[in-house]
C-alpha atoms as a PDB file:
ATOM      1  CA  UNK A   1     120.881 110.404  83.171  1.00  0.00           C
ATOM      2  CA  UNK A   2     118.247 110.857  85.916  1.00  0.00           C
ATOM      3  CA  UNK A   3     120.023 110.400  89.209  1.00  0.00           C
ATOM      4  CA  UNK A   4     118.094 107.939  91.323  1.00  0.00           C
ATOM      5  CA  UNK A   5     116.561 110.116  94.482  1.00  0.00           C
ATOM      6  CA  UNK A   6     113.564 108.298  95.798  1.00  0.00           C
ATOM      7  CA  UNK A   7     112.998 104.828  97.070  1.00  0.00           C
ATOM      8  CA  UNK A   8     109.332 103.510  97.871  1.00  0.00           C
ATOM      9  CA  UNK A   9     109.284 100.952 100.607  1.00  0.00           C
ATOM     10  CA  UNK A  10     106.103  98.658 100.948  1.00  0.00           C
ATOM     11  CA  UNK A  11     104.874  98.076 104.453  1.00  0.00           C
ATOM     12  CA  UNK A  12     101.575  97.715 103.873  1.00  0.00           C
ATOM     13  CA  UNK A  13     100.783  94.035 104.640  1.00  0.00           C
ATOM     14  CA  UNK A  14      99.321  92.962 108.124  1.00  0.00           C
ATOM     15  CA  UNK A  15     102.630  90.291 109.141  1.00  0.00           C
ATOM     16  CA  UNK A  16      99.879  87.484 110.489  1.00  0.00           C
ATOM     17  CA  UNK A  17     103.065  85.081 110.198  1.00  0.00           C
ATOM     18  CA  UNK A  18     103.852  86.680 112.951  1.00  0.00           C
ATOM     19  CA  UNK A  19     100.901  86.565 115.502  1.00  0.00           C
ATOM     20  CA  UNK A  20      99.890  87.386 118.041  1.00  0.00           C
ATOM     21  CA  UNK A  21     102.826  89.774 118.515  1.00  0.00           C
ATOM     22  CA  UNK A  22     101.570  91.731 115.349  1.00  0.00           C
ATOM     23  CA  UNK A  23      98.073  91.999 117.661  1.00  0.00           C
ATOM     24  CA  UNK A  24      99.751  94.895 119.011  1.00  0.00           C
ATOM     25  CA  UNK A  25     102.775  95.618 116.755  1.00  0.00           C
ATOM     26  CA  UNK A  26     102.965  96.185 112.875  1.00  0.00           C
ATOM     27  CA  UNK A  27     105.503  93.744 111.860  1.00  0.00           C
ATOM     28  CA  UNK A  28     107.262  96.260 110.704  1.00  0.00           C
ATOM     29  CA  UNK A  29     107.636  97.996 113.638  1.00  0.00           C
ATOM     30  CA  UNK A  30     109.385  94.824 116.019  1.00  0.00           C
ATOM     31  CA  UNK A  31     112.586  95.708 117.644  1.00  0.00           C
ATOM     32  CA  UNK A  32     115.768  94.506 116.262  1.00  0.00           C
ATOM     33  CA  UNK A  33     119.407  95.283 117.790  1.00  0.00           C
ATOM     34  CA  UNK A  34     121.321  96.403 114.403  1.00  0.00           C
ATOM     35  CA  UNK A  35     124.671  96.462 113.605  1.00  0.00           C
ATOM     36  CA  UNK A  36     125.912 100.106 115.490  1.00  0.00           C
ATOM     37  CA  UNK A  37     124.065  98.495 118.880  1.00  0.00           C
ATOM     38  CA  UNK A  38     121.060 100.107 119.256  1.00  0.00           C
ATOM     39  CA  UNK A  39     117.743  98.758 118.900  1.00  0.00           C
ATOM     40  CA  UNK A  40     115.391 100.422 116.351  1.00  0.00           C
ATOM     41  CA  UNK A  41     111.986  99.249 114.420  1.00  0.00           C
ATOM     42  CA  UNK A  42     112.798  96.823 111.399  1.00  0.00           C
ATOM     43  CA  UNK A  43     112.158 100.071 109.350  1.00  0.00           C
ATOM     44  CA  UNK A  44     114.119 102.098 110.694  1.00  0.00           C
ATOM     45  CA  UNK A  45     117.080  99.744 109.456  1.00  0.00           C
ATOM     46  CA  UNK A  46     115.740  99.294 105.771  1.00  0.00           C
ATOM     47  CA  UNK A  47     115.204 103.330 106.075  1.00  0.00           C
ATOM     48  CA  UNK A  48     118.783 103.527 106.525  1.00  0.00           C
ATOM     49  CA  UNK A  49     119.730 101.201 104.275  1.00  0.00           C
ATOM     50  CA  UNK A  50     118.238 103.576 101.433  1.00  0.00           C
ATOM     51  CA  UNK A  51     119.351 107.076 102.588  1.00  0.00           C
ATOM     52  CA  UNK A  52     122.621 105.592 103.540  1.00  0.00           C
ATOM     53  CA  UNK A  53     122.842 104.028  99.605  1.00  0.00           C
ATOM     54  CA  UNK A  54     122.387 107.992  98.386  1.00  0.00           C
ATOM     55  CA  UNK A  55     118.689 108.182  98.179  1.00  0.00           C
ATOM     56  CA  UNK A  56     116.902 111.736  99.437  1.00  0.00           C
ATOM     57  CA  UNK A  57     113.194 110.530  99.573  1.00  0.00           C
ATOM     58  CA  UNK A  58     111.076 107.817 100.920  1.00  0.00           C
ATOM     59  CA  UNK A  59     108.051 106.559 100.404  1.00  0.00           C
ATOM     60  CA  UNK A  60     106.613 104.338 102.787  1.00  0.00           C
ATOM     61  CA  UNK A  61     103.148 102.462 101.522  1.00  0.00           C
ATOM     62  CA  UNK A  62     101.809 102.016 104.961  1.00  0.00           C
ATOM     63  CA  UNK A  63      97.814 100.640 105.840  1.00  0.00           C
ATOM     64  CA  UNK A  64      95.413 102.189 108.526  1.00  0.00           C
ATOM     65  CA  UNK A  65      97.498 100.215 111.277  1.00  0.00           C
ATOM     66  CA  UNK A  66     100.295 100.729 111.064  1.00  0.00           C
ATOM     67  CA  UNK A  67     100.885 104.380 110.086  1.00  0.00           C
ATOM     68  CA  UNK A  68      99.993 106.104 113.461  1.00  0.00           C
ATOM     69  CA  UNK A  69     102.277 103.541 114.718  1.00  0.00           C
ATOM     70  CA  UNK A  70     105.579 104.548 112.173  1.00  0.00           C
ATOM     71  CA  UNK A  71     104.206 108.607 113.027  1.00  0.00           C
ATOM     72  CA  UNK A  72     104.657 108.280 116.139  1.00  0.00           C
ATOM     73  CA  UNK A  73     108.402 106.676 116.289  1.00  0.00           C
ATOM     74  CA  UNK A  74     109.629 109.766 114.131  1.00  0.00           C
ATOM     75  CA  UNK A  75     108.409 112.387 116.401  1.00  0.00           C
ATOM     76  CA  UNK A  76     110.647 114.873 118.036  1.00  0.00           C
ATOM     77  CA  UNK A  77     112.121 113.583 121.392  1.00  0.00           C
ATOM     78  CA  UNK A  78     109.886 115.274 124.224  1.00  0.00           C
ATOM     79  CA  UNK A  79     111.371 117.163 126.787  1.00  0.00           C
ATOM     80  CA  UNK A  80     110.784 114.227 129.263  1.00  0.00           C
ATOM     81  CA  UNK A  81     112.452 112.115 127.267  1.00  0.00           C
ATOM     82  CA  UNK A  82     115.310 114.939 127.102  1.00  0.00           C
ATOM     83  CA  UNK A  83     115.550 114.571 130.932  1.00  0.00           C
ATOM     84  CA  UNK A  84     115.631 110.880 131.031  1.00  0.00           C
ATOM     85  CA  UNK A  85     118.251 110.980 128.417  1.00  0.00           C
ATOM     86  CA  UNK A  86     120.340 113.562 130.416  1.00  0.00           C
ATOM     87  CA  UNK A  87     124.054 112.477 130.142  1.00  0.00           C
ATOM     88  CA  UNK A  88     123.369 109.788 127.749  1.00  0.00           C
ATOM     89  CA  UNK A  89     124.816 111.376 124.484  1.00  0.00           C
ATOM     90  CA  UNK A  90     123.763 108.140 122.210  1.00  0.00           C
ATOM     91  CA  UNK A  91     120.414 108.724 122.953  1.00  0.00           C
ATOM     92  CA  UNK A  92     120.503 112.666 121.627  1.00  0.00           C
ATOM     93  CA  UNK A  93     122.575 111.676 118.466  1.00  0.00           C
ATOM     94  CA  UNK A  94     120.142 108.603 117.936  1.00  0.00           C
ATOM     95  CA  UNK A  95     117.158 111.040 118.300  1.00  0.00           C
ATOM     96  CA  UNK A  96     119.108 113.558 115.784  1.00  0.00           C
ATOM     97  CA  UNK A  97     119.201 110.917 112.845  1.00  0.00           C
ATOM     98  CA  UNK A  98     115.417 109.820 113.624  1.00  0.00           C
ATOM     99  CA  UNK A  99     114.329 113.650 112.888  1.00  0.00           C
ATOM    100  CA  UNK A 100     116.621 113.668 110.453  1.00  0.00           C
ATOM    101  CA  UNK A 101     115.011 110.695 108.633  1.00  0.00           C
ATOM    102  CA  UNK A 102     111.749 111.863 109.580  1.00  0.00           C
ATOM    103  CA  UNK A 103     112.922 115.574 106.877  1.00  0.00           C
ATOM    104  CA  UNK A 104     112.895 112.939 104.079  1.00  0.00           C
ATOM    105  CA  UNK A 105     109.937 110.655 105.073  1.00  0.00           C
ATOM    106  CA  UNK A 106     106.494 110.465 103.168  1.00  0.00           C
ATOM    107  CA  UNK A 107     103.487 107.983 103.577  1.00  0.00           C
ATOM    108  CA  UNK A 108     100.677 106.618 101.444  1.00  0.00           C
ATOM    109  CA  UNK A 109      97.878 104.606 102.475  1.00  0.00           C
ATOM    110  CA  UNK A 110      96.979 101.495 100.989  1.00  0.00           C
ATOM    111  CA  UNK A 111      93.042 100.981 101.386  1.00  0.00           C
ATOM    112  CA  UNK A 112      92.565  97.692 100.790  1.00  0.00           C
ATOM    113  CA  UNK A 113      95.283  94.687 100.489  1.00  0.00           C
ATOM    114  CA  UNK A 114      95.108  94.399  97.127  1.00  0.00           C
ATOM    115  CA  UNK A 115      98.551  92.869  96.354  1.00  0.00           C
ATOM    116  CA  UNK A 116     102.525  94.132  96.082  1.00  0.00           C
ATOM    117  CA  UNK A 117     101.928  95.507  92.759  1.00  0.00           C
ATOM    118  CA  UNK A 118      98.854  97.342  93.924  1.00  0.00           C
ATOM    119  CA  UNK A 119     100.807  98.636  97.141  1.00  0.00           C
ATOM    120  CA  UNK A 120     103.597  99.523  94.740  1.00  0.00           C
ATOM    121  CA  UNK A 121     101.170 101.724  92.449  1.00  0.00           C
ATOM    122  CA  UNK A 122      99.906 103.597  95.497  1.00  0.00           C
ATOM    123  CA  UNK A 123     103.544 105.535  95.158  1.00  0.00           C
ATOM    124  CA  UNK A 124     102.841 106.106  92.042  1.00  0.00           C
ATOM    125  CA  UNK A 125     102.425 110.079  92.730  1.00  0.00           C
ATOM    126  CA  UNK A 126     105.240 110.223  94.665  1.00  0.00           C
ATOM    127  CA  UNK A 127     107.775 108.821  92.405  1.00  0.00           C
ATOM    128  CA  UNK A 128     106.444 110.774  89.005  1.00  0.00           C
ATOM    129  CA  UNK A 129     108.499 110.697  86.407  1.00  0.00           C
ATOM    130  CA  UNK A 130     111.878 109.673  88.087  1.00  0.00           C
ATOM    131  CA  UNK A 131     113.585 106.008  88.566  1.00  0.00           C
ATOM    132  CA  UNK A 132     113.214 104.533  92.230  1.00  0.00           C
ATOM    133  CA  UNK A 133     114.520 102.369  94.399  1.00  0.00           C
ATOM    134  CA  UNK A 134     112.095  99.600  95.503  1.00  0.00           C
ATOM    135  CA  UNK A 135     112.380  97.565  98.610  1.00  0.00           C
ATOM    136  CA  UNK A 136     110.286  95.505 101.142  1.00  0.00           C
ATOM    137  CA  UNK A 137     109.422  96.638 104.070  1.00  0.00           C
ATOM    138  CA  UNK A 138     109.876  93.191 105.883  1.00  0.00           C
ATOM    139  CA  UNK A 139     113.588  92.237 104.527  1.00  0.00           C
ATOM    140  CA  UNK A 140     116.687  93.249 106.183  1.00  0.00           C
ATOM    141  CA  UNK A 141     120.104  93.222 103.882  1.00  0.00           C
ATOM    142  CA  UNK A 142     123.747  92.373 105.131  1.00  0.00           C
ATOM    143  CA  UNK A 143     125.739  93.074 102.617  1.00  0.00           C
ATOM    144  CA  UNK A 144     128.797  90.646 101.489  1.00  0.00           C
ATOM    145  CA  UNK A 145     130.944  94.025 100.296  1.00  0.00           C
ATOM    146  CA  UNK A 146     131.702  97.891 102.030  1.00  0.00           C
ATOM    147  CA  UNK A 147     128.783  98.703  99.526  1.00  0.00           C
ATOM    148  CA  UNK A 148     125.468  98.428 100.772  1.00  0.00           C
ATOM    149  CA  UNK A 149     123.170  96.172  99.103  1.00  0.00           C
ATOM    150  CA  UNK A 150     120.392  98.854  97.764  1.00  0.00           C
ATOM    151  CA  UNK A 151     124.032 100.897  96.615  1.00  0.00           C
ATOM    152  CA  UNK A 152     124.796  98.057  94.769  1.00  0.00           C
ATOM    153  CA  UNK A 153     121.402  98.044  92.679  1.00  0.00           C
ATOM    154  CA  UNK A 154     121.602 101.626  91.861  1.00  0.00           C
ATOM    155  CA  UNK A 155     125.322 101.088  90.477  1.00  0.00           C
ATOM    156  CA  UNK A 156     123.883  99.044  88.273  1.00  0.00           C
ATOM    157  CA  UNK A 157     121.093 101.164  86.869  1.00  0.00           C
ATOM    158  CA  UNK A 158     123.460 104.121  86.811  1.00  0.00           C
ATOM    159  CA  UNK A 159     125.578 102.222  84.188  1.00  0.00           C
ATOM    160  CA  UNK A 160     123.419 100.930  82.369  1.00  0.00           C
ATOM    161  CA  UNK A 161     120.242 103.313  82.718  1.00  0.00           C
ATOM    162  CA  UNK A 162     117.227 100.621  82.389  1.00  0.00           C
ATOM    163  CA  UNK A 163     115.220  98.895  84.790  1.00  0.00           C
ATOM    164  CA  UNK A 164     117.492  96.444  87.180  1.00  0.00           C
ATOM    165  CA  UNK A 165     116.530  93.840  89.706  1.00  0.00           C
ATOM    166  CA  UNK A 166     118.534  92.093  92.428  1.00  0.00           C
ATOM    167  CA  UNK A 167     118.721  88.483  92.561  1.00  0.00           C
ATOM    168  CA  UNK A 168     120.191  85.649  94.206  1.00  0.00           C
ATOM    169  CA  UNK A 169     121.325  82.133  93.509  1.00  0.00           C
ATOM    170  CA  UNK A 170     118.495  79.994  95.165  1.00  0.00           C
ATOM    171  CA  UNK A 171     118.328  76.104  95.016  1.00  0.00           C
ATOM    172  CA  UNK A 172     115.045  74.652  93.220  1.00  0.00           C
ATOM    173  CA  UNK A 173     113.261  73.505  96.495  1.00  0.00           C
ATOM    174  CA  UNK A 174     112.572  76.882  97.239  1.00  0.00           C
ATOM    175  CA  UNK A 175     111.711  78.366  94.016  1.00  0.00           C
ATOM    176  CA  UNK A 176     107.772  78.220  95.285  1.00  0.00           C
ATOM    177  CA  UNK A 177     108.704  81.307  97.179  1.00  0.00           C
ATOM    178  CA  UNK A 178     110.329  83.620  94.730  1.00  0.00           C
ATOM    179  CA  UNK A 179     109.752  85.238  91.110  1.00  0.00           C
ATOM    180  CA  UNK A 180     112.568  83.802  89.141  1.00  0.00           C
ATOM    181  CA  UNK A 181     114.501  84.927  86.242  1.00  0.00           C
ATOM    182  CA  UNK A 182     116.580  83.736  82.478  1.00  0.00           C
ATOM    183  CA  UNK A 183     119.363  85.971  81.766  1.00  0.00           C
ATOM    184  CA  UNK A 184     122.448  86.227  79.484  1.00  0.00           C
ATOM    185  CA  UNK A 185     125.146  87.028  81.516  1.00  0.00           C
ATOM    186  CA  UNK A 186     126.260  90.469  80.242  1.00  0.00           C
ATOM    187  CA  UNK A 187     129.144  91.531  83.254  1.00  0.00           C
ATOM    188  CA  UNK A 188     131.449  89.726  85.655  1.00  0.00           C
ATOM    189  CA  UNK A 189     132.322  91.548  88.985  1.00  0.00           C
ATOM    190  CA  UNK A 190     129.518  91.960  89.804  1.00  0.00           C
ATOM    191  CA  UNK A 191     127.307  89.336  87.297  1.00  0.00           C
ATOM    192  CA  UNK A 192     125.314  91.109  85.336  1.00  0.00           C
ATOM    193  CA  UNK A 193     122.633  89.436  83.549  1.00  0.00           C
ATOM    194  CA  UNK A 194     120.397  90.632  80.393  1.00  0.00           C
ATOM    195  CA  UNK A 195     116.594  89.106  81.224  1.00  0.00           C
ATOM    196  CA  UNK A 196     114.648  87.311  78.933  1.00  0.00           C
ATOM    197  CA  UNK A 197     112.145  85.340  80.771  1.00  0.00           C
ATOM    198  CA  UNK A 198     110.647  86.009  84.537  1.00  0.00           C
ATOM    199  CA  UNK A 199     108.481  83.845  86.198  1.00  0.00           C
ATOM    200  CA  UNK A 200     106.396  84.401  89.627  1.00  0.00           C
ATOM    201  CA  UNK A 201     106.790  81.086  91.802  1.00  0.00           C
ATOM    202  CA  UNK A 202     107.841  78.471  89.237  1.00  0.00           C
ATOM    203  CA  UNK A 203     107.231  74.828  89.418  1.00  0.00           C
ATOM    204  CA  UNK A 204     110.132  72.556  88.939  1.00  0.00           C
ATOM    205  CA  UNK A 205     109.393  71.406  85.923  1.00  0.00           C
ATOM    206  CA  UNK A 206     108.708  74.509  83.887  1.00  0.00           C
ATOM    207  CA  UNK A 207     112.236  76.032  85.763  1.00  0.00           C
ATOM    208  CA  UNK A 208     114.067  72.877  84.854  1.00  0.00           C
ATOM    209  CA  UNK A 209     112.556  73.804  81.193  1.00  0.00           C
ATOM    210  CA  UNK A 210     112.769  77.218  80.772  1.00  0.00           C
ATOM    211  CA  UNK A 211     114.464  79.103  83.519  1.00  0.00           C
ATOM    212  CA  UNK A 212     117.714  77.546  83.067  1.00  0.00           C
ATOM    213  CA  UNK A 213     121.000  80.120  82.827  1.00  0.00           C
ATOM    214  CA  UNK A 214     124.354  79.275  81.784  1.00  0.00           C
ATOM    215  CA  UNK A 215     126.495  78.980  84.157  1.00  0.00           C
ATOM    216  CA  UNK A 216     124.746  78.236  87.536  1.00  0.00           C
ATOM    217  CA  UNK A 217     125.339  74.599  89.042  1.00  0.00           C
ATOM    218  CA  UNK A 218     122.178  72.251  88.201  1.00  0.00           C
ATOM    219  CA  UNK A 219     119.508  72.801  90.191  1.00  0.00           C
ATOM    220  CA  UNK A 220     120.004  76.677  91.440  1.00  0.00           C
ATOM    221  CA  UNK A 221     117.900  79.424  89.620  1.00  0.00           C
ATOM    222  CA  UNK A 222     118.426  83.512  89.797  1.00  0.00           C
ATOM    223  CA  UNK A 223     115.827  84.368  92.235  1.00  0.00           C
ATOM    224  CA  UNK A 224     114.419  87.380  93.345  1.00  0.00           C
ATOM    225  CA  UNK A 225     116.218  89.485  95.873  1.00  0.00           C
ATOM    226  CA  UNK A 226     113.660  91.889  97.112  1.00  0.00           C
ATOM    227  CA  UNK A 227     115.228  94.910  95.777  1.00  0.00           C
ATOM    228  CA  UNK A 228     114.554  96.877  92.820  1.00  0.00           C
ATOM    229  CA  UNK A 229     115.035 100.033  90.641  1.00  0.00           C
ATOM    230  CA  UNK A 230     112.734 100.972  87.973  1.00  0.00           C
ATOM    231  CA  UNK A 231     112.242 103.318  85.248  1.00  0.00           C
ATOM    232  CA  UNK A 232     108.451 105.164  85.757  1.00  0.00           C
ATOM    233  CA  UNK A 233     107.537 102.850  82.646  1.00  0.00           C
ATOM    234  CA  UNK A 234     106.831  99.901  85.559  1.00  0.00           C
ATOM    235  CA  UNK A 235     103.747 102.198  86.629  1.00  0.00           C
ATOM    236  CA  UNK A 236     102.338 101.956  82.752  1.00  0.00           C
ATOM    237  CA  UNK A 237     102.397  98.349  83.635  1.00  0.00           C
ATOM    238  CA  UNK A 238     100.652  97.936  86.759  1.00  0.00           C
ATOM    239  CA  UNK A 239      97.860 100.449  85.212  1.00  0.00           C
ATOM    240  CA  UNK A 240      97.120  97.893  82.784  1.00  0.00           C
ATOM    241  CA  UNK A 241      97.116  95.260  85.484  1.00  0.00           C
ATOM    242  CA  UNK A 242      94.986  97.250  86.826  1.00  0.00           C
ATOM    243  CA  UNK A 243      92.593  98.700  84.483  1.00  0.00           C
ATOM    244  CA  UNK A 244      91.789  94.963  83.594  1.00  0.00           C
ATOM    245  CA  UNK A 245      91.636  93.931  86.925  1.00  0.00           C
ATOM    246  CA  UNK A 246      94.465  90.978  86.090  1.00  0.00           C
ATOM    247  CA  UNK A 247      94.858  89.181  89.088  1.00  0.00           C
ATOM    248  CA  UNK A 248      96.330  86.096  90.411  1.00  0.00           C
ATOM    249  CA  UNK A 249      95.517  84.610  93.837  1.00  0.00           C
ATOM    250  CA  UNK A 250      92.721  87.947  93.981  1.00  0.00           C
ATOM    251  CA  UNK A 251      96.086  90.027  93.984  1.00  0.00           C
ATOM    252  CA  UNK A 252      97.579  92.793  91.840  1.00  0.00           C
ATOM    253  CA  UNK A 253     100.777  91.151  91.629  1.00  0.00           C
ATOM    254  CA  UNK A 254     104.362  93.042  90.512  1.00  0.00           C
ATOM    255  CA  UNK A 255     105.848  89.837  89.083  1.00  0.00           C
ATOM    256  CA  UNK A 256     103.784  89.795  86.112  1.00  0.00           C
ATOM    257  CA  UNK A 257     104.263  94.032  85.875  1.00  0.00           C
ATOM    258  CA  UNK A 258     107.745  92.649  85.367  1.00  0.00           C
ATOM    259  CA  UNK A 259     107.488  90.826  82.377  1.00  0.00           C
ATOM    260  CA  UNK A 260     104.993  93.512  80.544  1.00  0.00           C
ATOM    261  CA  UNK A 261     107.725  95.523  80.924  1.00  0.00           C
ATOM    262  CA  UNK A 262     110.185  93.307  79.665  1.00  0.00           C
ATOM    263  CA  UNK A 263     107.539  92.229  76.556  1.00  0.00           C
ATOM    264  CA  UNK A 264     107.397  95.866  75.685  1.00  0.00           C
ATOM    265  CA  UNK A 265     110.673  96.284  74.719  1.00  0.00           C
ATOM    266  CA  UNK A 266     112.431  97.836  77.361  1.00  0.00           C
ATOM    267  CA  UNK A 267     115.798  96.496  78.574  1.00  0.00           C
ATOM    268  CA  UNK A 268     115.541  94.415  81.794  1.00  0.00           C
ATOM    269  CA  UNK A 269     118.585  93.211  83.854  1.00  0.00           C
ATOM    270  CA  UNK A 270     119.569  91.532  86.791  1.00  0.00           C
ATOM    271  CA  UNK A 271     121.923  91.579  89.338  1.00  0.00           C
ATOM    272  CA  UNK A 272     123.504  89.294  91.622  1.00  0.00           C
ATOM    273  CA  UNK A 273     123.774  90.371  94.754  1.00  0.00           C
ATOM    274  CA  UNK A 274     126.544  90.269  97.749  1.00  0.00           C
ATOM    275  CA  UNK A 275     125.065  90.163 100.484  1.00  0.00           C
ATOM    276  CA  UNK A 276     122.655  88.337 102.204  1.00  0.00           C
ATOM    277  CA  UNK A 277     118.677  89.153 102.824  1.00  0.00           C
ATOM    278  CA  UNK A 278     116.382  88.205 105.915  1.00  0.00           C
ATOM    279  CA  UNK A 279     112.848  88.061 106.316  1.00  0.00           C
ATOM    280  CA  UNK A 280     111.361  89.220 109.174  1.00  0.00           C
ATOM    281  CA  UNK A 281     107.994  88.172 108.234  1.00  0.00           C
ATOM    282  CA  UNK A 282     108.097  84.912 109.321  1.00  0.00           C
ATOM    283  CA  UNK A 283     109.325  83.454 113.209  1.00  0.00           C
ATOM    284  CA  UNK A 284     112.640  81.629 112.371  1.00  0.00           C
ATOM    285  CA  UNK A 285     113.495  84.708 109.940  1.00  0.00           C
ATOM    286  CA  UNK A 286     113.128  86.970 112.362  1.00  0.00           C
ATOM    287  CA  UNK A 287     115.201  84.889 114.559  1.00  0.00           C
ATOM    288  CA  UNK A 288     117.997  84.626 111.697  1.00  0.00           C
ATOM    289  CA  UNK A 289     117.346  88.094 111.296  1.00  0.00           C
ATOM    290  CA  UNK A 290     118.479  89.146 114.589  1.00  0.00           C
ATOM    291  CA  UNK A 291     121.407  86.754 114.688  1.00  0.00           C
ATOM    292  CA  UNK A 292     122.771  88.490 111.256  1.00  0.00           C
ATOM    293  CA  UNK A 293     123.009  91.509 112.462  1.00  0.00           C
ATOM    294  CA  UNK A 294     124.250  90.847 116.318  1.00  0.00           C
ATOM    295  CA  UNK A 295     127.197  88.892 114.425  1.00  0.00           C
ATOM    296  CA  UNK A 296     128.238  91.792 112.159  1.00  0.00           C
ATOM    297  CA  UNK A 297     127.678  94.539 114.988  1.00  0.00           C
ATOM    298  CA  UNK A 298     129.809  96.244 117.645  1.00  0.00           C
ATOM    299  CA  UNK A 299     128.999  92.808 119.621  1.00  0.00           C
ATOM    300  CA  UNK A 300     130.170  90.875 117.187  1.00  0.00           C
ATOM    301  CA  UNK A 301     132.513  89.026 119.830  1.00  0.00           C
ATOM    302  CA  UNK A 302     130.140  88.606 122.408  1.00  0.00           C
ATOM    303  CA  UNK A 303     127.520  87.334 120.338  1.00  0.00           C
ATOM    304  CA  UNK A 304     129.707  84.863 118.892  1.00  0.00           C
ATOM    305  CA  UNK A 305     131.282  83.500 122.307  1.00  0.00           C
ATOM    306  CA  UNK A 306     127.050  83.319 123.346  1.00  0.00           C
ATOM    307  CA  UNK A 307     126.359  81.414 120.651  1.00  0.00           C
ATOM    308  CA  UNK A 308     129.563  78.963 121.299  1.00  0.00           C
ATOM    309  CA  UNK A 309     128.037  78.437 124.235  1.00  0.00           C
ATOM    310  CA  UNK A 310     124.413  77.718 123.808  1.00  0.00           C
ATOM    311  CA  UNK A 311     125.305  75.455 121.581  1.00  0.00           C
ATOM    312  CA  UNK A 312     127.333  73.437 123.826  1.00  0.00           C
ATOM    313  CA  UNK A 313     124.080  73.021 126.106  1.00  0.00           C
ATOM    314  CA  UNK A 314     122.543  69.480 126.066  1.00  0.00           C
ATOM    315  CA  UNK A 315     119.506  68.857 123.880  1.00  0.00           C
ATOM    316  CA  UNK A 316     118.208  67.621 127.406  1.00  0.00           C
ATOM    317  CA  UNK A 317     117.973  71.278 128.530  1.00  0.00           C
ATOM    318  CA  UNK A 318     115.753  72.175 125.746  1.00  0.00           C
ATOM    319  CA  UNK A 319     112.264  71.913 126.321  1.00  0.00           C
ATOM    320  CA  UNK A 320     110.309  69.216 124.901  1.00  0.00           C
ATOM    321  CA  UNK A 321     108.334  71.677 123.183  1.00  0.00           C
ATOM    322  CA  UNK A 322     111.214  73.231 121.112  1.00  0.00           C
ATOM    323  CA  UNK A 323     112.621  69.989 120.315  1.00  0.00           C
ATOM    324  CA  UNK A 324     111.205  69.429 116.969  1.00  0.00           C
END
């Protein structure tokens, strides 16, 4: 079995969602206070996230933006910075791990937005003939367990040694958003399922039709999680995407790479995930973002007591512009 070293991370898209702070800063790159208290770049976290889950490499599919940008956050601490930090023995051990991530860190460039599946195929080099991890570089994971979410994922493919995606129970009004999936359930604790139909942003009536699985209330489809690992076969995939130029919306898209890879025989599953993901790509996500990770931090307490009481405020003392 080929143990699962690398993880590519796609962090190539420009976050307009998030104007005008993304004027200035890749979204990638906004601040977020995460669960050990200190406040590091969104990437930083889902950086962690992987190496802490076992993995030795990253890939990070970056555009001409933001790259000097994610550079220049894993350089060495200066010997100003040294000074300032004198005392402050956080600060050293939080420099430590950055250098330490920045030992396993590689970047590719992305030319041209040409789609997830396209920004995916850029690591194509990088990855060769091994399995990888796959994760966004805009979604931040709580997990519901002591195992980390991407952890979780690679149990999975460890087992069973095919391709495996994440997923999550999602109710039909939002299946617009997110490639869905049909599965046999194949393992309890945690559900397992054997795929046998994907679909990239649904309508209602073709999920109510086809995308059905045993077992899930009425109304709530396996969704996308944002998290991946796949065999090298998904690059075959994409080429073909590619070499044909098959697009949809003008994209190269990942979904579809999915289901060629499913169609040609090899063994897709899913799993369900515990945890929870956030999407920092979008205002009120990154807003729910922060919350989820102030209420499972070292602050836990405070941020909970805060929250108690700004919800106890008047609507009166909101202003008028918030209000809706």
């Amino acid at each position: 079995m080929n143990k699962i070293r690398k993880a590519v991370i796609t962090a190539a898209g420009r976050g307009t969602r998030m104007y005008p702070a993304t004027s200035t800063i890749q979204k990638e790159m906004l601040p977020l206070m995460d669960v050990d208290g200190l406040t590091k770049p969104a990437i930083q976290i889902i950086i962690e996230e992987a190496l802490e889950s076992g993995i030795e490499e990253v890939c990070l599919v970056v555009n001409k933006h933001n790259r000097a940008q994610i550079e220049s956050h894993f350089k060495p601490i200066s010997n100003e910075e040294i000074r300032l930090f004198k005392g402050k023995e956080w600060a050293l051990l939080a420099s430590a791990k950055m250098q330490h991530i920045a030992s396993r860190l590689h970047m590719v460039e992305q030319s041209q937005p040409e789609g997830y599946g396209h920004a995916v195929w850029c690591a194509k080099d990088f990855v060769g003939n091994e399995p990888f991890l796959l994760m966004l570089g805009d979604h931040i994971y709580t997990s519901g367990t002591e195992t980390r979410c991407a952890r979780q994922v690679m149990d999975v493919y460890e087992k069973y040694e095919t391709s495996v995606s994440a997923v999550q129970q999602t109710p039909a009004e939002l299946l617009h958003l997110f490639g869905t999936v049909r599965g046999k359930l194949i393992q309890q604790n945690p559900r397992v399922y054997d795929i046998d139909l994907i679909s990239e942003k649904p309508t209602l009536e073709f999920a109510e039709e086809k995308l059905r699985v045993e077992g899930l209330l009425w109304g709530m489809y396996l969704c996308f999680f944002g998290m991946h690992v796949f065999t090298p076969s998904i690059f075959d995939s994409l080429r073909y995407a590619i070499d044909n130029d098959l697009r949809e919306n003008n994209e190269i898209q990942l979904t579809s790479a999915h289901e060629r890879l499913r169609c040609a025989g090899e063994r897709y599953l899913a799993l369900e995930s515990i945890g929870e993901r956030w999407d920092i790509g979008i205002p009120f996500g990154y807003a729910q973002t922060q919350a989820a990770l102030a209420v499972n931090s070292v602050f836990r307490e405070q941020m909970l007591a805060a929250l108690i009481k700004m919800l106890a405020v008047p609507m009166h003392h909101i202003p008028e512009a918030f209000k809706d």
